[in-house]
Protein backbone atom coordinates (compact mmCIF):
# COMPACT_ATOMS: atom_id res chain seq x y z
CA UNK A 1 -7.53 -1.59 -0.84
CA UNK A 2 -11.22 -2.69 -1.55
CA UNK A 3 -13.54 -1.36 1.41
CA UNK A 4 -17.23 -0.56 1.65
CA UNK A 5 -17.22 2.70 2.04
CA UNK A 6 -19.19 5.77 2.15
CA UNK A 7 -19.83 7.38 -1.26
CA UNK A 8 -17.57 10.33 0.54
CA UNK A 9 -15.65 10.13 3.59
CA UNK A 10 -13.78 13.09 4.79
CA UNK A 11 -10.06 13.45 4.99
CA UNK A 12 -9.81 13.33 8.74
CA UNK A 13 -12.00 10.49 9.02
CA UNK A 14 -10.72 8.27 6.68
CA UNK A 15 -6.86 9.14 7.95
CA UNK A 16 -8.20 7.28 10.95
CA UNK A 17 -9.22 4.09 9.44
CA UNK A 18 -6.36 4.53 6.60
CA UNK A 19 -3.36 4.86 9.71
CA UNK A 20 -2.67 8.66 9.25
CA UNK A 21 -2.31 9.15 13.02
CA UNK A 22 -1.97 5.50 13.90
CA UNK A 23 1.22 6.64 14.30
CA UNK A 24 0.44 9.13 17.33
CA UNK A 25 2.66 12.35 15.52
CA UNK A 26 0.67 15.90 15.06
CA UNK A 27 -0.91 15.81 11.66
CA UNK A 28 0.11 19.67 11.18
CA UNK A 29 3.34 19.02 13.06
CA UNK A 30 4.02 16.36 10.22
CA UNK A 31 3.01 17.99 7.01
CA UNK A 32 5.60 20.55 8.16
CA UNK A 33 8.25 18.07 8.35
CA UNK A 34 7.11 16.50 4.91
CA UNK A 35 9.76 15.86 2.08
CA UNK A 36 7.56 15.98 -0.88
CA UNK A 37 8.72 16.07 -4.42
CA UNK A 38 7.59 17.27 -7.47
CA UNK A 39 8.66 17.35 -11.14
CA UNK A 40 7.85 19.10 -14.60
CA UNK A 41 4.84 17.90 -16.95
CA UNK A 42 6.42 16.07 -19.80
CA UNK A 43 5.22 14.53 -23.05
CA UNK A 44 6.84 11.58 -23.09
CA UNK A 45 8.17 10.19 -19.29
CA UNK A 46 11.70 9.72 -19.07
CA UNK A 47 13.26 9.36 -14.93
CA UNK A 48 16.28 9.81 -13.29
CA UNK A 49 18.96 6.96 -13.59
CA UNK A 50 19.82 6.79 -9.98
CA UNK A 51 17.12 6.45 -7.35
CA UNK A 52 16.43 10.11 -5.60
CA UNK A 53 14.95 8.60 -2.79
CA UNK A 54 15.79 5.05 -1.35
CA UNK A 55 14.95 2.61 1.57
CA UNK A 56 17.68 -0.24 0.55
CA UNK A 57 17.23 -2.53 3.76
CA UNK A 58 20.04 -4.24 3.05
CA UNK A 59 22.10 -2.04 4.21
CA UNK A 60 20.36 -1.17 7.71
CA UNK A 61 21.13 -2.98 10.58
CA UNK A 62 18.75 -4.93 12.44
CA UNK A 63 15.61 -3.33 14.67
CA UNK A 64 13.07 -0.34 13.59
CA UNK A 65 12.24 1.43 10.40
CA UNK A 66 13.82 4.78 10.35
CA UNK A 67 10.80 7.07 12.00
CA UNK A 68 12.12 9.72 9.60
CA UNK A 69 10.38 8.33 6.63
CA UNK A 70 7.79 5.41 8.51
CA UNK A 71 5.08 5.65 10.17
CA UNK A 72 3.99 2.77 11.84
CA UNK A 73 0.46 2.49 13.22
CA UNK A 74 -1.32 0.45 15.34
CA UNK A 75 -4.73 -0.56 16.83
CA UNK A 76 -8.08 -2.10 15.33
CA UNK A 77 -9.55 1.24 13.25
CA UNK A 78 -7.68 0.28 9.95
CA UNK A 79 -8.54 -3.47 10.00
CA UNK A 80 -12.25 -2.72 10.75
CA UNK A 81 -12.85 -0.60 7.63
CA UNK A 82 -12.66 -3.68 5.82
CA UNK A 83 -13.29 -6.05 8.78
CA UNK A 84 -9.63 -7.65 8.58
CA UNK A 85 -9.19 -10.40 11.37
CA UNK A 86 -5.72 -8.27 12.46
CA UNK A 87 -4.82 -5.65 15.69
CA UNK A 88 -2.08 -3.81 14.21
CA UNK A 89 1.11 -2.99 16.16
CA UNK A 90 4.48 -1.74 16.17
CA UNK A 91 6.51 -4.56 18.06
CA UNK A 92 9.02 -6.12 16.52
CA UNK A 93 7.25 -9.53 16.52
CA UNK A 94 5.15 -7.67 13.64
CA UNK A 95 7.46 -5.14 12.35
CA UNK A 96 11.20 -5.04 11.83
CA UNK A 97 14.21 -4.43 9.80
CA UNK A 98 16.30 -8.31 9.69
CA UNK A 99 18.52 -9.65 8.02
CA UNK A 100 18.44 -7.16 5.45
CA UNK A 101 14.90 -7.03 4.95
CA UNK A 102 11.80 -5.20 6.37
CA UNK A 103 9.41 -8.16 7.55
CA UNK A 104 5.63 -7.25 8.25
CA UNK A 105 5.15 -10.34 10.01
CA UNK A 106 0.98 -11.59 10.79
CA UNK A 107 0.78 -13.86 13.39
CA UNK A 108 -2.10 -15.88 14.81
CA UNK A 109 -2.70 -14.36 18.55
CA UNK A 110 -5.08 -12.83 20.37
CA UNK A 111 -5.20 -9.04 20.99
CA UNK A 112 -7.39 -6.55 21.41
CA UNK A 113 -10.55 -8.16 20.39
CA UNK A 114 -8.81 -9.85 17.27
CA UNK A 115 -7.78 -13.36 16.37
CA UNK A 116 -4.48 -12.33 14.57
CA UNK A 117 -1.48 -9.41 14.90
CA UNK A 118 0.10 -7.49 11.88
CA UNK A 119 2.00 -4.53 10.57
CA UNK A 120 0.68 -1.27 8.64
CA UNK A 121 3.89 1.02 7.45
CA UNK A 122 3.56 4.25 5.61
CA UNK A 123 5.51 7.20 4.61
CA UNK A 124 2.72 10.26 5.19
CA UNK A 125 4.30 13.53 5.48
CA UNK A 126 7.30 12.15 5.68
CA UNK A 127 8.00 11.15 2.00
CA UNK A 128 5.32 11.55 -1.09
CA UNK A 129 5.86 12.58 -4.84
CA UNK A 130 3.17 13.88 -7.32
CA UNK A 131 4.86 12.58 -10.59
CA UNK A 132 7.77 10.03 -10.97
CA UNK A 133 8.42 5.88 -10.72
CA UNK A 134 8.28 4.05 -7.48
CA UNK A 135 9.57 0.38 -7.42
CA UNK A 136 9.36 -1.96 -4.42
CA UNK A 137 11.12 -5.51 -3.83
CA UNK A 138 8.54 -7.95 -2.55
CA UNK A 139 7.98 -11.18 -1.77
CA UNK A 140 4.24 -12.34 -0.11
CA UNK A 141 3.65 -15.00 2.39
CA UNK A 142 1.56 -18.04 1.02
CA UNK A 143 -1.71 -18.76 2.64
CA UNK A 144 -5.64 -18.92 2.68
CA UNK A 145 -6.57 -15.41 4.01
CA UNK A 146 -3.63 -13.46 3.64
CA UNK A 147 -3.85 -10.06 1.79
CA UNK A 148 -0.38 -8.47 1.34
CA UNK A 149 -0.62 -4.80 -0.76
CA UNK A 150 1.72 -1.95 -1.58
CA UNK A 151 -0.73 0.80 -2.48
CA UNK A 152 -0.71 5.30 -2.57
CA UNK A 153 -2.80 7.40 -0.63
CA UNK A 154 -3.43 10.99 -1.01
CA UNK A 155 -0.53 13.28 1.12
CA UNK A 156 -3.26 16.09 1.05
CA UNK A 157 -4.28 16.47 5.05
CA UNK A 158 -7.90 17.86 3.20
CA UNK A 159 -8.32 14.99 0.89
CA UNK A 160 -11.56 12.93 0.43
CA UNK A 161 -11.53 8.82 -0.38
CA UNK A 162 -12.66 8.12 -3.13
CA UNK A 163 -12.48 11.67 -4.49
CA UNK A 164 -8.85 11.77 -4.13
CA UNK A 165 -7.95 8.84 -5.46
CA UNK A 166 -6.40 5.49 -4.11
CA UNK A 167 -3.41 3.49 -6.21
CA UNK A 168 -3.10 -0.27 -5.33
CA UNK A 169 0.21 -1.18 -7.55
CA UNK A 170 0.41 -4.18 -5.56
CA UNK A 171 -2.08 -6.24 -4.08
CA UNK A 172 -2.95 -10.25 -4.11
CA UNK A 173 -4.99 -12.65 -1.66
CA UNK A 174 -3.50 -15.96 -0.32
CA UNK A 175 -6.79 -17.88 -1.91
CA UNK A 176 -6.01 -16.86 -5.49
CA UNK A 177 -1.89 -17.50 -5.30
CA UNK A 178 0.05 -16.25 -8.18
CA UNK A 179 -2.25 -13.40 -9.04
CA UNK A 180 -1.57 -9.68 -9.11
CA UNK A 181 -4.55 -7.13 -8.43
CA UNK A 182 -3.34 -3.59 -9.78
CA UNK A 183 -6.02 -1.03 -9.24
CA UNK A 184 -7.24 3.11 -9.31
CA UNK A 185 -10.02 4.09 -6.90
CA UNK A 186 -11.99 7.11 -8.24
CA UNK A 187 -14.93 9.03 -6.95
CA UNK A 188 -16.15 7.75 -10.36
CA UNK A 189 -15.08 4.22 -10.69
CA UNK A 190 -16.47 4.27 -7.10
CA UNK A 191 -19.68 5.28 -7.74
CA UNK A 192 -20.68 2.94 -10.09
CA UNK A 193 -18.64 0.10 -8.59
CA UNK A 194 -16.16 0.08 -11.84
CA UNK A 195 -13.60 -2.60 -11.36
CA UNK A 196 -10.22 -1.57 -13.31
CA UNK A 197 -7.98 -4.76 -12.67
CA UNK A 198 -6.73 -6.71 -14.77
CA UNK A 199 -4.34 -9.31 -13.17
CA UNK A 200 -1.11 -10.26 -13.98
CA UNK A 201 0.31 -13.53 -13.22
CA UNK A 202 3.74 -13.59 -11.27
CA UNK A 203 3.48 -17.56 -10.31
CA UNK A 204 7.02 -17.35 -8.23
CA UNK A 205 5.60 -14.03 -5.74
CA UNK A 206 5.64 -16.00 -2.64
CA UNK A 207 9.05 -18.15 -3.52
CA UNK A 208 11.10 -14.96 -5.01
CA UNK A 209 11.58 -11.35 -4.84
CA UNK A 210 9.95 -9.49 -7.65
CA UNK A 211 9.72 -5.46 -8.18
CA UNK A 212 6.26 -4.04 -8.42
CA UNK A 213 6.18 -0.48 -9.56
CA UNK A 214 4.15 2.53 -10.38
CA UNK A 215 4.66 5.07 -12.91
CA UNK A 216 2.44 8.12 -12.09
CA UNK A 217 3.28 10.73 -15.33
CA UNK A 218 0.82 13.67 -16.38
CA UNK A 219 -2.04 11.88 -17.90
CA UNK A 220 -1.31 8.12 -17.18
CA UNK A 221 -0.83 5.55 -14.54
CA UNK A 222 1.30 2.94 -15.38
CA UNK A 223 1.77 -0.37 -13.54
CA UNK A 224 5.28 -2.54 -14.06
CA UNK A 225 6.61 -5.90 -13.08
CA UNK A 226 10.24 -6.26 -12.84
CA UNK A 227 10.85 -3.14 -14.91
CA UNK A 228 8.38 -3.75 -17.37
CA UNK A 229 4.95 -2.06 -18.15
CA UNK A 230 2.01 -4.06 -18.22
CA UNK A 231 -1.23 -1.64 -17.74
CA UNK A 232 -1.38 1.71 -18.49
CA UNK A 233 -4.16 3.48 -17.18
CA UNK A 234 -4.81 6.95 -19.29
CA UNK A 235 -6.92 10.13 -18.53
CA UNK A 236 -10.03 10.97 -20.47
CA UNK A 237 -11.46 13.58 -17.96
CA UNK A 238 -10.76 16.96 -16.58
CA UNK A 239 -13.07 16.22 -13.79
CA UNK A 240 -11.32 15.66 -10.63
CA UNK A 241 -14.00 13.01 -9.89
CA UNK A 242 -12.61 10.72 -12.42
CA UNK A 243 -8.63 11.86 -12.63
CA UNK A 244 -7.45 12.99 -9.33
CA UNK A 245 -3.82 11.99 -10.04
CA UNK A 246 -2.10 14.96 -10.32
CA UNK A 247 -1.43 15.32 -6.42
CA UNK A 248 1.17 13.94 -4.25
CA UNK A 249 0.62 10.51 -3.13
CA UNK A 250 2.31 8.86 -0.06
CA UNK A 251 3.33 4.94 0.31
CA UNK A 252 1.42 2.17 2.43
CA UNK A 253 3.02 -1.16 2.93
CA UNK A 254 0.84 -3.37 4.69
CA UNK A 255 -0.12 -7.20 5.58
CA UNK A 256 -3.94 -7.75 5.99
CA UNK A 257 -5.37 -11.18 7.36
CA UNK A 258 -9.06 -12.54 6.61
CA UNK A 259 -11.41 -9.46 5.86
CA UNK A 260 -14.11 -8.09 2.99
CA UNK A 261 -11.73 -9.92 -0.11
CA UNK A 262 -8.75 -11.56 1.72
CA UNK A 263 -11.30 -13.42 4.12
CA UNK A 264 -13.80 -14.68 1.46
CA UNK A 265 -12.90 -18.47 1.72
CA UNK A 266 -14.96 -18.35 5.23
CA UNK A 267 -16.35 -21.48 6.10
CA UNK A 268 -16.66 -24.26 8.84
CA UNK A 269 -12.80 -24.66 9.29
CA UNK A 270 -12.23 -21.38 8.74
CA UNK A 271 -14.50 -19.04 10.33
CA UNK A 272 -12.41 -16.35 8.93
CA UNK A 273 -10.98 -17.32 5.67
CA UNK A 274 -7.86 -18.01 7.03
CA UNK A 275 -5.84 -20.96 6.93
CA UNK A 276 -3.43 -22.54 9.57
CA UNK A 277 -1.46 -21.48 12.26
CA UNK A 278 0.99 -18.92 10.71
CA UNK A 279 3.31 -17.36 10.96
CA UNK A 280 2.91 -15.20 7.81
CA UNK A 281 6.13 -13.17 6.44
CA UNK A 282 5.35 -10.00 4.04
CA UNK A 283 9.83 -9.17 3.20
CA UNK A 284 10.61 -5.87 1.54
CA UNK A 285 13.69 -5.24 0.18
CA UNK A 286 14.45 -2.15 -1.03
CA UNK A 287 11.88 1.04 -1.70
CA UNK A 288 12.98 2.96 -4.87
CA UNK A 289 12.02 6.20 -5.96
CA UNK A 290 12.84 8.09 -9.57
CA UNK A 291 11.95 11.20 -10.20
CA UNK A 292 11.06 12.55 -13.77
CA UNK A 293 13.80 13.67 -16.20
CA UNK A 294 14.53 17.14 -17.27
């Protein structure tokens, strides 16, 4: 997620903005409990055939995410790192498993000191993987100042931002509708405010489901669309500075209002950057994990 951040932020402070213990669970306590998988360096990436780890919310009944694998968290410290317009929580009016989906649901309400509610899910400790393909189901509200993403963290509890590395694989604002923002956060891309997207146009996201996935092999990061790579993203560095993906990485799915990029149509109408009343439905559904082949 874009932010302006310090050059280096430390693990435990950036946990707090990025919802590490948003969810109120013993950080130690959790890594314990952690399913984390890992898999062989190939040459050439081939994965499984059957998922080997799957959220398929079709087939849950209706009420909370299993607190097995999500985290939920809550308050105002993420949104303020990049001054989102949201209080996060984990009531069902922003959070929930229904009809077969998982909705993170931003409504316009005040709480907290904020104009607008929201949800903030992730799977730290709970379920990460260093190399294999992740796919998600998604479909994105429509809307001036929304700013839906499905993006990897580092599962390290010591891990620095940007020197451990950030993976959007999804992310789009409301005021530029059809686009796709795929991105890598490096201590070096960082530093000299290096912008890696390239967009890719998915004109039905807020009308259809669509599967946005994440390859993460030795050597490459590869972004897909409905199965199908579009962006490949390829080391040239030993330094950890500029390659830091060859670490487990845990899932954030999240629905942002207003802020730094989804908030930058601010204006008389729209103090904020965001447009009408709401509500705004982020549906997920199913998670998908392969591992690689042997």
């Amino acid at each position: 997620m874009n932010s302006s951040e310090d050059p280096l932020m430390n693990r435990r402070d950036f946990v707090k903005l990025a919802g590490g213990l948003g969810s109120g669970l013993g950080l130690a306590a959790r890594r314990a409990k952690g399913n984390i998988l890992f898999a062989k360096h190939t040459k050439e990436a081939s994965f499984s055939t059957d998922p080997d780890w799957e959220q398929n919310f079709e087939f849950m009944s209706d009420g909370k995410l299993d607190s097995q694998y999500w985290s939920i968290d809550t308050g105002n410290t993420i949104p303020s790192y990049n001054n989102e317009a949201q209080t996060l929580t984990n009531r069902s009016e922003n959070v929930r498993i229904q009809d077969g989906l998982l909705i993170i649901e931003a409504r316009k309400e005040r709480l907290k000191g904020k104009n607008y509610t929201s949800g903030h899910v992730n799977t730290q400790d709970k379920f990460s993987f260093q190399y294999g393909k992740l796919e998600v189901d998604l479909r994105v509200p429509k809307g001036v100042g929304t700013w839906p993403a499905a993006w990897l963290l580092p599962n390290a509890a010591n891990a620095t931002w940007p020197l451990d590395g950030e993976i959007d694989f999804f992310e789009s604002v409301g005021f530029l509708p059809g686009k796709v923002y795929p991105d890598v956060h490096t201590y070096d891309t960082n530093a000299i405010k290096e912008n890696n997207t390239v967009p890719l146009d998915v004109p039905d996201m807020a009308t259809k489901f669509n599967t946005y996935g994440v390859e993460l092999t030795p050597g490459k990061v590869t972004f897909t669309h409905n199965g199908k790579a579009y962006r490949t993203i390829e080391q040239t560095s030993e330094n950890h500075r500029s390659w830091p993906f060859n670490q487990p990485y845990f899932l954030i799915l999240n629905l942002a209002m207003g802020g730094d990029w989804g908030g930058q149509k601010r204006g008389k109408d729209s103090p904020e950057g965001i447009e009408g009343d709401g509500p705004w439905e982020m549906a997920v559904q199913a998670v998908r994990f392969y591992n690689l082949a042997t």
